[in-house]
Protein backbone atom coordinates (compact mmCIF):
# COMPACT_ATOMS: atom_id res chain seq x y z
CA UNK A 1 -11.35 -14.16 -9.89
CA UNK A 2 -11.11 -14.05 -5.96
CA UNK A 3 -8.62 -11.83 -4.15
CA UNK A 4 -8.18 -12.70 -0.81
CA UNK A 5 -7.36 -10.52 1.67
CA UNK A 6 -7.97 -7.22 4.26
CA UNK A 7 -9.67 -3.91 3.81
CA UNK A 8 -7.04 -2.69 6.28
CA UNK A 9 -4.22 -4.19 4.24
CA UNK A 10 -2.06 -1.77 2.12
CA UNK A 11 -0.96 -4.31 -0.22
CA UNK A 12 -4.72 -5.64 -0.74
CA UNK A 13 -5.74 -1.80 -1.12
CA UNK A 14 -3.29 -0.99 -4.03
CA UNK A 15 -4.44 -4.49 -5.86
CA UNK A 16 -8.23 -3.09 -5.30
CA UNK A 17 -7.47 0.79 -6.30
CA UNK A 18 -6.23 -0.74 -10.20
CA UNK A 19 -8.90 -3.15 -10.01
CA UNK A 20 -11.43 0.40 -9.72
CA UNK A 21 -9.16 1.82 -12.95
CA UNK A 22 -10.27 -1.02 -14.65
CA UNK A 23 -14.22 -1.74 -13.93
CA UNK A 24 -12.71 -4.81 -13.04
CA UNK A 25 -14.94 -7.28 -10.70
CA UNK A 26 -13.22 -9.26 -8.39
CA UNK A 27 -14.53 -11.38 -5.47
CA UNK A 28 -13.11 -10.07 -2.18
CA UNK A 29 -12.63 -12.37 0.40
CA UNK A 30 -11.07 -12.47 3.86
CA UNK A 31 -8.15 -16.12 4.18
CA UNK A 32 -10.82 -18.46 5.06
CA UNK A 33 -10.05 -19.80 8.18
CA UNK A 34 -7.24 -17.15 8.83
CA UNK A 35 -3.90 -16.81 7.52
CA UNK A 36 -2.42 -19.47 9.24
CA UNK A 37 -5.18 -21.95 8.87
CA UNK A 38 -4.43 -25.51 7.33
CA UNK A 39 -7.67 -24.81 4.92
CA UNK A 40 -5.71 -21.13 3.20
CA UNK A 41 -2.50 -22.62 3.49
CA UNK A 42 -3.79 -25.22 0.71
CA UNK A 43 -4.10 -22.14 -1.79
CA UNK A 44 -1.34 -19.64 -0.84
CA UNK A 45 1.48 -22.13 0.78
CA UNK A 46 3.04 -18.74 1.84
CA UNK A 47 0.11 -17.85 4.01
CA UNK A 48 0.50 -13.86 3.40
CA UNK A 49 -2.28 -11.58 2.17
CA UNK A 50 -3.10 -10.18 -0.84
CA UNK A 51 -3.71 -13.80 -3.22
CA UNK A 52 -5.35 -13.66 -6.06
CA UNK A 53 -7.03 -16.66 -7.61
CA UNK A 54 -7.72 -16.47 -11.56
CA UNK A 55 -10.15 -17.46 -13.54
CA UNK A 56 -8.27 -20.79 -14.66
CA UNK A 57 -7.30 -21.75 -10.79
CA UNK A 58 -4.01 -20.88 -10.54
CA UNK A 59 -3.37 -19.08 -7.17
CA UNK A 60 -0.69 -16.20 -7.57
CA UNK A 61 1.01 -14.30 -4.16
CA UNK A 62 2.20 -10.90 -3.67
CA UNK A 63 0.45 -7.79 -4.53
CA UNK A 64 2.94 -6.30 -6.85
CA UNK A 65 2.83 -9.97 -8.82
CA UNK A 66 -0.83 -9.94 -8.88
CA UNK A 67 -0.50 -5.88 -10.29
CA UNK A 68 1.28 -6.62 -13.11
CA UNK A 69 -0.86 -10.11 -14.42
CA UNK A 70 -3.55 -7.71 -14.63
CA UNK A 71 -1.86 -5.40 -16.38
CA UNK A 72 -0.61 -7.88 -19.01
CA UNK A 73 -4.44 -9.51 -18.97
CA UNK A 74 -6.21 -6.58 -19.07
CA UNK A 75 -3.94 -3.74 -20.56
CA UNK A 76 -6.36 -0.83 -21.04
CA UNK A 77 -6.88 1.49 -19.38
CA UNK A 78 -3.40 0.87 -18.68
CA UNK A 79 -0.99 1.81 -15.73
CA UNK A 80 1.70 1.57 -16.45
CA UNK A 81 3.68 4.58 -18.58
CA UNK A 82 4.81 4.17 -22.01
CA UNK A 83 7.94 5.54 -21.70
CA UNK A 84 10.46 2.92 -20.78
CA UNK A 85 12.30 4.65 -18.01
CA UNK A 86 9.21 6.32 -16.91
CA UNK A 87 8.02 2.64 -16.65
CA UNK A 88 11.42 2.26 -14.66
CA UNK A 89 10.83 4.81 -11.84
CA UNK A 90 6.69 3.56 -11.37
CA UNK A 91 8.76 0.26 -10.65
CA UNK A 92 11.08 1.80 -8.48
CA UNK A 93 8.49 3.86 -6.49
CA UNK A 94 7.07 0.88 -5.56
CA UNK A 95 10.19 -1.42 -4.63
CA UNK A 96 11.00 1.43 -2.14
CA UNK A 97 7.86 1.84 -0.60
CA UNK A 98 7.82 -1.70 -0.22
CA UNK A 99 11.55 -2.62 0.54
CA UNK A 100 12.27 1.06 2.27
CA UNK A 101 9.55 2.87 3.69
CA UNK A 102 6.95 0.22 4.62
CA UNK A 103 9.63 -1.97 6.17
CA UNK A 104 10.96 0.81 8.24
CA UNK A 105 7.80 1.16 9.64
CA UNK A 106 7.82 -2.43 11.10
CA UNK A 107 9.04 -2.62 13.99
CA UNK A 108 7.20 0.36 15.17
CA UNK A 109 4.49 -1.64 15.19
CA UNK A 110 5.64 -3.15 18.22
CA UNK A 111 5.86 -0.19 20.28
CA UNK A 112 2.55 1.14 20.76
CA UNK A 113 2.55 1.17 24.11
CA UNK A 114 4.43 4.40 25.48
CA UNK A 115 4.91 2.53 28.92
CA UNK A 116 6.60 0.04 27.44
CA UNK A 117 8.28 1.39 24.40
CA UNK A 118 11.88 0.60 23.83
CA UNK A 119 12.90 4.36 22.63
CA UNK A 120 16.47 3.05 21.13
CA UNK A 121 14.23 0.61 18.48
CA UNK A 122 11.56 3.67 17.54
CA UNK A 123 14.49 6.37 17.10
CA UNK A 124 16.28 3.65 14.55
CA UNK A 125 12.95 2.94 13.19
CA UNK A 126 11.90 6.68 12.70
CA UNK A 127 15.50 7.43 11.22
CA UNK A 128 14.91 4.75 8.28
CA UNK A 129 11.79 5.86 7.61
CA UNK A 130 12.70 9.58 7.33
CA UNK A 131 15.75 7.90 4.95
CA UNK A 132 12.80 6.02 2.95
CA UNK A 133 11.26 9.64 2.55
CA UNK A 134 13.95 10.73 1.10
CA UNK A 135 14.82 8.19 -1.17
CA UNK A 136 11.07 8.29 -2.36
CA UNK A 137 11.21 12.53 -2.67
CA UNK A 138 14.16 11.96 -5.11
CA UNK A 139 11.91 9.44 -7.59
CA UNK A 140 8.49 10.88 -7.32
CA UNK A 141 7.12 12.55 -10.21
CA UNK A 142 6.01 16.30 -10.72
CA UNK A 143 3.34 16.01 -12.67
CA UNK A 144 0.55 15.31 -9.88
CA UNK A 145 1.40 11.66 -10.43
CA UNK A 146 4.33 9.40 -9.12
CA UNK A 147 5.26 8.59 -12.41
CA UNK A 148 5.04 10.04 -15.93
CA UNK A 149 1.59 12.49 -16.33
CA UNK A 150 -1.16 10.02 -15.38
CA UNK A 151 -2.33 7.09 -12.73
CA UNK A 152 0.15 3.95 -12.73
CA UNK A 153 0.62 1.20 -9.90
CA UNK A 154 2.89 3.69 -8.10
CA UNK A 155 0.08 5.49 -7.59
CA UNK A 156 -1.66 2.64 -6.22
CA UNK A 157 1.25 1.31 -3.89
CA UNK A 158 2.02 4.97 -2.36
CA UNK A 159 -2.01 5.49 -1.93
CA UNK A 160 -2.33 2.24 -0.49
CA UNK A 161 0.48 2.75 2.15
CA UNK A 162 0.47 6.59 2.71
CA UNK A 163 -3.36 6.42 3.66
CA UNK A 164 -3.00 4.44 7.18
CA UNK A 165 1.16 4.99 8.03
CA UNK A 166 0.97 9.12 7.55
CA UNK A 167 -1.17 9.18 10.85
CA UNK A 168 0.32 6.46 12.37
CA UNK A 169 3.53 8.39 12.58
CA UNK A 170 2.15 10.87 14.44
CA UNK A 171 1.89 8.49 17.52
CA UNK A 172 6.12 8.82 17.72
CA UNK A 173 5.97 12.27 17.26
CA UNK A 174 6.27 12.61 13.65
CA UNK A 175 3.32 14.77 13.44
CA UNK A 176 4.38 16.09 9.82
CA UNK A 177 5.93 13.45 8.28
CA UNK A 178 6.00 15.03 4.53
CA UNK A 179 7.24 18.24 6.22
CA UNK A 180 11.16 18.26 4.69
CA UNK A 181 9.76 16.66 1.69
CA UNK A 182 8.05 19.36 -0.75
CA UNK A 183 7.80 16.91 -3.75
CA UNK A 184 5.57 14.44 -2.05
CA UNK A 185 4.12 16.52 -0.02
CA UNK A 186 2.68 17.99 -3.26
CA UNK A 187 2.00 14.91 -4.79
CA UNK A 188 0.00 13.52 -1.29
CA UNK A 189 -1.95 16.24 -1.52
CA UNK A 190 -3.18 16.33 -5.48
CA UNK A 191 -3.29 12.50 -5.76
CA UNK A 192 -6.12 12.63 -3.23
CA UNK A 193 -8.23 14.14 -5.35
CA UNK A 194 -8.06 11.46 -8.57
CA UNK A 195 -11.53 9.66 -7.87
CA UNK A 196 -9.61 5.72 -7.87
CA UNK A 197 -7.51 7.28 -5.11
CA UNK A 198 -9.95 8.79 -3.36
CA UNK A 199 -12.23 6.22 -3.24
CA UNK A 200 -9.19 3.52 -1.92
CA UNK A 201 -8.34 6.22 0.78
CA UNK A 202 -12.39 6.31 1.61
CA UNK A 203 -12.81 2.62 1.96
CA UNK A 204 -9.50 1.98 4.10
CA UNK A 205 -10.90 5.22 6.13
CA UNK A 206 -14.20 3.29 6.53
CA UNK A 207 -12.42 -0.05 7.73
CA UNK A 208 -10.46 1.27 10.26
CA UNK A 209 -13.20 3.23 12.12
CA UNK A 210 -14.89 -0.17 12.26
CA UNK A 211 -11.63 -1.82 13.60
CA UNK A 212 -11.17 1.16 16.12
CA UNK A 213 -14.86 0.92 17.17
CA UNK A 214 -14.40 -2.82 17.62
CA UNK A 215 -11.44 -2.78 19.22
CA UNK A 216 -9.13 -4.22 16.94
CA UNK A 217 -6.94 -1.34 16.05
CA UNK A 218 -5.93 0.04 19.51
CA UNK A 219 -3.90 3.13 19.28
CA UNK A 220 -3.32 3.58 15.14
């Protein structure tokens, strides 16, 4: 199988953290030609990273998508919880970092520049995503895990997208971002020490010092 897609991407990252769970060996490759080239346009239409090719061809978009095919192909070790509305809130977790936090974050993205930052879009911006951290303190599990007493895809989607947006926050003056938010605080702090997690937060680390170094990543 070939995944396709960025060491610097959080929805790559949580596809490559249950890959780790599950010895599982996957080609990693960047879109050739770019997302919007004509040549990885032929095998994601949709032109978005992650993609994961299978073994029989078939090209499937989206990292929670891709997630849960190899949970149903490969289901041990498994993550996802037994219990069914444990099961539930690992689903939810991830819908609302997704649909909540990470799309909050957007248009932030935009703003980098103090000298020309638009302080009416980054105080709207900044108010969702303190909603989203809400919303996500009210689901998140106890246990040292997001949901039920051991790793799921949660796990990997809040990993994936706490490990490069926590700092980044910092540049609007959310220095302590967790700071009204004792539940995940505790959980940001444990999950970093389960090896799959560490090892995601490591390689992301690794990627963007390159990226600063480079050039690429001005001001994140």
């Amino acid at each position: 199988m070939i995944l396709y897609g960025s060491d610097l991407s959080p929805f790559a990252a949580r596809c490559r953290m249950q890959f780790l769970v599950k010895d599982l060996d996957v080609e990693f490759l960047p879109a050739p030609g770019g997302l919007k080239s004509d040549e990885y346009k032929k095998i994601n239409p949709i032109q978005r990273i992650p993609a994961l090719v299978t073994d029989d061809g078939a090209c499937l978009p989206e990292s929670e998508i891709i997630c849960e095919y190899i949970e149903d192909l490969i289901p041990e070790p498994s993550l996802r919880p037994s219990d069914p509305a444990e099961r539930a809130l690992m689903r939810a977790l991830s819908r609302i970092t997704d649909l909540y936090y990470l799309s909050a974050l957007g248009p932030l993205f935009g703003q980098m520049k103090p000298e020309t930052r638009d302080a009416a879009i980054v105080d709207k911006a900044l108010e969702a995503t303190s909603h989203s951290f809400g919303f996500l303190e009210h689901y998140i599990g106890e246990k040292g895990f997001a949901a039920g007493d051991a790793l799921s895809l949660a796990d990997c989607t809040l990993v994936s997208a706490f490990n490069l947006t926590l700092p980044f926050l910092g540049r609007f003056g959310m220095d302590e971002p967790l700071r009204n938010h004792p539940k995940l605080d505790r959980y940001w702090t444990t999950i970093q020490t389960e090896p799959a997690a560490g090892n995601t937060i490591a390689r992301m680390q690794t990627a963007l010092a390159k990226a600063r170094a480079e050039g690429r990543m001005m001001g994140v």
